[in-house]
Protein backbone atom coordinates (compact mmCIF):
# COMPACT_ATOMS: atom_id res chain seq x y z
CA UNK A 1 122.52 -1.31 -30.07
CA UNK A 2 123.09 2.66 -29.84
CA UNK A 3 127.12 3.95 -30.76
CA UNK A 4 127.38 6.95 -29.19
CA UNK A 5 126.66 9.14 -31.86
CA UNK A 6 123.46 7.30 -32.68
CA UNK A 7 122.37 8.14 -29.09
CA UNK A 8 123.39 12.19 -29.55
CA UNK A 9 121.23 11.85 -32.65
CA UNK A 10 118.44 11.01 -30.75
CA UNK A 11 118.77 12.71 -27.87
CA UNK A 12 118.47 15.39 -30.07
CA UNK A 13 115.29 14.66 -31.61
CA UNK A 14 113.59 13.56 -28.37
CA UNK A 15 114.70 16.01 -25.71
CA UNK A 16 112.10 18.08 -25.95
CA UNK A 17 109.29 19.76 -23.48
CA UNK A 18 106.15 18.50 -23.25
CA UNK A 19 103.25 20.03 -26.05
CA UNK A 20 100.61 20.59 -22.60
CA UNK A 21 103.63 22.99 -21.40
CA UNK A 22 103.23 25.30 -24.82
CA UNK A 23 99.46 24.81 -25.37
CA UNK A 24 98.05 25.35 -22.53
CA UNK A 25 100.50 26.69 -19.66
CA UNK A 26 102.21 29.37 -22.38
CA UNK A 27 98.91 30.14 -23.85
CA UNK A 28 97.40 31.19 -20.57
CA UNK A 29 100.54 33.52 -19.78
CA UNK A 30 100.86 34.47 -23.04
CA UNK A 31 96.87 34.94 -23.34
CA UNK A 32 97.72 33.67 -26.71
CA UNK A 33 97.11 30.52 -28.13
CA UNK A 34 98.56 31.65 -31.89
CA UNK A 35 101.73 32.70 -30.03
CA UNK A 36 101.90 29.88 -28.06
CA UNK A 37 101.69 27.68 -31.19
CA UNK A 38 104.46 29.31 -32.46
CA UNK A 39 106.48 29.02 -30.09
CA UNK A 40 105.19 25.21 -30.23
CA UNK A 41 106.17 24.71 -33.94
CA UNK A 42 109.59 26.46 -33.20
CA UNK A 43 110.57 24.19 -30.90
CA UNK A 44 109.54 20.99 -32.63
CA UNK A 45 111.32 22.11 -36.11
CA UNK A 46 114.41 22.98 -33.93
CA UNK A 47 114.80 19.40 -32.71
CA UNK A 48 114.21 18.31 -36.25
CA UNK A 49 116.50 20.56 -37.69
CA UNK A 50 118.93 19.92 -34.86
CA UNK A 51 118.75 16.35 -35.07
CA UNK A 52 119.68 16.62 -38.72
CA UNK A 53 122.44 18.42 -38.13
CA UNK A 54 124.36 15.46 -36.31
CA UNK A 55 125.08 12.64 -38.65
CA UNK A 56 123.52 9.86 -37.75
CA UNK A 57 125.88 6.60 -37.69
CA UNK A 58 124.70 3.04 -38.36
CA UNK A 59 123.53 1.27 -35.30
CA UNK A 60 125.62 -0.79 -33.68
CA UNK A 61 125.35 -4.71 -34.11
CA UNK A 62 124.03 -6.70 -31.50
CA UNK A 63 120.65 -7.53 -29.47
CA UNK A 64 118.14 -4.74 -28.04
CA UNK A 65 115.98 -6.91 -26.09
CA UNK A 66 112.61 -6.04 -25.20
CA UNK A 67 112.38 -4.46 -21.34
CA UNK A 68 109.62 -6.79 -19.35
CA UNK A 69 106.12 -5.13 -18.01
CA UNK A 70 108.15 -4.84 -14.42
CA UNK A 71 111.48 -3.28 -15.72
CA UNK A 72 109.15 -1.12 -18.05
CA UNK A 73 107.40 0.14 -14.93
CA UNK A 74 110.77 0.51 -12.51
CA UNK A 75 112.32 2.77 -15.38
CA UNK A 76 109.22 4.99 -15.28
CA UNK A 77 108.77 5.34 -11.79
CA UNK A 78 112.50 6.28 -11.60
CA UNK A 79 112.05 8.58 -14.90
CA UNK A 80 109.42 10.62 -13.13
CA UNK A 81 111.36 10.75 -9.77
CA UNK A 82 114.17 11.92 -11.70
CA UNK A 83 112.32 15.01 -13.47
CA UNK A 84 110.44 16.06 -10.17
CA UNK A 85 114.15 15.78 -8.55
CA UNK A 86 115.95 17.82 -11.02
CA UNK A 87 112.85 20.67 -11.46
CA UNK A 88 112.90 20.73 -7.57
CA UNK A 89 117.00 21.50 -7.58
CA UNK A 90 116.52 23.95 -10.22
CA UNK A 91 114.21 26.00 -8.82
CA UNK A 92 116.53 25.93 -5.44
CA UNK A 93 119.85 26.58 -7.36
CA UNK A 94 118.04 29.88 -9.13
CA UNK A 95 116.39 30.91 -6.01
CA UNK A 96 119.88 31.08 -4.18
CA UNK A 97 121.74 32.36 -7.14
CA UNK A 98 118.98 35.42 -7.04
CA UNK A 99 119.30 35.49 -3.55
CA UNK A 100 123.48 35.24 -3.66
CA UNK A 101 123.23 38.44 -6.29
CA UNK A 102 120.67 40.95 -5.53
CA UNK A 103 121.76 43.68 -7.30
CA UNK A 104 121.06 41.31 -10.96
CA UNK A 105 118.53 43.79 -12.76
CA UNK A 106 115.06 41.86 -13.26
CA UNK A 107 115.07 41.04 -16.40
CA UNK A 108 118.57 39.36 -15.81
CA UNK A 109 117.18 37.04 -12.79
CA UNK A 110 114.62 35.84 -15.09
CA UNK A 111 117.00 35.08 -17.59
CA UNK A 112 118.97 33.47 -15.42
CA UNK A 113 116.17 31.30 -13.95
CA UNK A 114 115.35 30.42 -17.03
CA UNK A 115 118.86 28.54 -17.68
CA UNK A 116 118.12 27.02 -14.31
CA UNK A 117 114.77 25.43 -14.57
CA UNK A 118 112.81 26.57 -17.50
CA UNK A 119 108.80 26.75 -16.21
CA UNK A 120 109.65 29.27 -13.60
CA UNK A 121 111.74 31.42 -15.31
CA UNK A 122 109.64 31.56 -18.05
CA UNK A 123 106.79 33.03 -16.11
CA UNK A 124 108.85 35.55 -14.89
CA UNK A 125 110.43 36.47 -18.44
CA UNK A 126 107.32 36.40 -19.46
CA UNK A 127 106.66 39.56 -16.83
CA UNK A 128 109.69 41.44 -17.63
CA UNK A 129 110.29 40.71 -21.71
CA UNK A 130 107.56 39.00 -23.49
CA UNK A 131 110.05 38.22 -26.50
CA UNK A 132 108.95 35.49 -28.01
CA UNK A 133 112.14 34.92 -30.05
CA UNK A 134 113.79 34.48 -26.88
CA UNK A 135 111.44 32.27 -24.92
CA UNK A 136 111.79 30.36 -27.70
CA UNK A 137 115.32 29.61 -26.99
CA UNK A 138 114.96 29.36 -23.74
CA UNK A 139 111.92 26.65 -24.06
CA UNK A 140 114.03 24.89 -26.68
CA UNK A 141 117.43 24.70 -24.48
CA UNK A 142 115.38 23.59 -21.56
CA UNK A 143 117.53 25.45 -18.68
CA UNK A 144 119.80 23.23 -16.83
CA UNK A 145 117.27 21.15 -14.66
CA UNK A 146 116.09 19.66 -18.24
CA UNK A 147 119.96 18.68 -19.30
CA UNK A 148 120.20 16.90 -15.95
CA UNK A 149 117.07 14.85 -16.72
CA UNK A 150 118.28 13.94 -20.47
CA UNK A 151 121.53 13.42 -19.56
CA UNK A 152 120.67 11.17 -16.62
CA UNK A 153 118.81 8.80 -19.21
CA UNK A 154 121.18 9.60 -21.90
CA UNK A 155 124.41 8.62 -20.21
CA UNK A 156 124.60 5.30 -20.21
CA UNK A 157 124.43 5.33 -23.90
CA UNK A 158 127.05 7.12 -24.04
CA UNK A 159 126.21 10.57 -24.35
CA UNK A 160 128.66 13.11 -22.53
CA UNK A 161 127.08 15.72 -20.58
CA UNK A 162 129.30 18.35 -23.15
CA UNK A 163 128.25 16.94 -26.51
CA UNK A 164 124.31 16.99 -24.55
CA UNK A 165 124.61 20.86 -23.65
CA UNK A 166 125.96 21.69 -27.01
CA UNK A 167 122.80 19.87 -28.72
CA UNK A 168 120.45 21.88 -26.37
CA UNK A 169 122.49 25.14 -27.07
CA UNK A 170 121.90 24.59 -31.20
CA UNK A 171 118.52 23.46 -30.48
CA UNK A 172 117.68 26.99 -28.43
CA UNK A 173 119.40 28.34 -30.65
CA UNK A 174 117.29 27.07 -34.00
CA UNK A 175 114.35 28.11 -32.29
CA UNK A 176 115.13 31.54 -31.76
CA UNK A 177 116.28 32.08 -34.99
CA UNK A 178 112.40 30.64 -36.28
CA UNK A 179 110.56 31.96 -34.37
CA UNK A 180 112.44 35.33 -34.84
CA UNK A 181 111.62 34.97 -38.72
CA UNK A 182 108.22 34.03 -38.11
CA UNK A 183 106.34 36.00 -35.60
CA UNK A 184 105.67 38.37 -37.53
CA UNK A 185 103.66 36.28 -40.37
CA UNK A 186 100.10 37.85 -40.60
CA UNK A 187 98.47 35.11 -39.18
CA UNK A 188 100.22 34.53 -35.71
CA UNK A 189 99.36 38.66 -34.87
């Protein structure tokens, strides 16, 4: 059974954006696949390196039964309701917080999208700083609507919300700091 730093440990390692999202939506925008790898590889050694950075304590004794084919199914159904709930509210909470200050320069908006719901804001970060140091953190951390969708399967292992946004802030964080060491490497160019 997970102890509640076993879960953080994990949480770590698996909280992470999908591969199709780097190599194929960021490739298009970036019209860059190298880049786009990058920024791939960045993110997947920051969760590694994140997840080593929490100490991971011994499970916990007891039973983890198997789920059945029907609870299996009910916790994926609600999974994916979940993530199209949370990228739906995201997108809302940045498009009135744009709307609530319109005098926020452009670059700022899409930043600040970005910490909402990451897809979106990316594209438009994309338009007004094509950094890829900083998408990198921004992909890595997730924006806000991904913390609601780890924490929401997270909590009841007893993950706070806190420990879960510090985890994505070292992960974003990790990334940037590859990626800002590596793009320049001949070969990404």
């Amino acid at each position: 059974a997970y102890g509640p730093g076993s879960a953080l440990h994990d949480a770590a390692l698996t909280g992470v954006i999908s591969p199709l999202f780097f190599l194929s939506t960021l490739a298009g925008w970036l019209e860059n696949g190298k880049a786009a790898l990058l920024l791939y590889f960045c993110h997947g050694a920051g969760a590694v390196i994140t997840s080593l950075c929490i100490k991971r304590p011994e499970m916990l004794p007891g039973k983890n039964l198997p789920l059945s084919l029907p609870q299996c199914a009910e916790k994926a159904v609600f999974s994916l309701l979940q993530v199209g709930y949370y990228v739906m509210l995201g997108t809302v909470a940045a498009r009135m917080l744009s709307c609530a200050l319109p005098g926020l320069p452009p670059k700022a908006a899409a930043f600040v999208q970005c910490l909402m719901e990451v897809c979106g804001g990316a594209r438009q970060l994309l338009s007004h700083s094509p950094s890829l140091p900083l998408l990198s953190f921004v992909t890595s951390f997730g924006g806000l609507s991904i913390l609601m969708q780890n924490f929401s399967l997270w909590k009841e292992k007893g993950v706070s919300a806190l420990s879960l946004l510090g985890v994505r802030l070292m992960h974003g964080a990790i990334s940037f700091l590859l990626c800002f060491f590596l793009q320049n490497l001949p070969f990404i160019g």
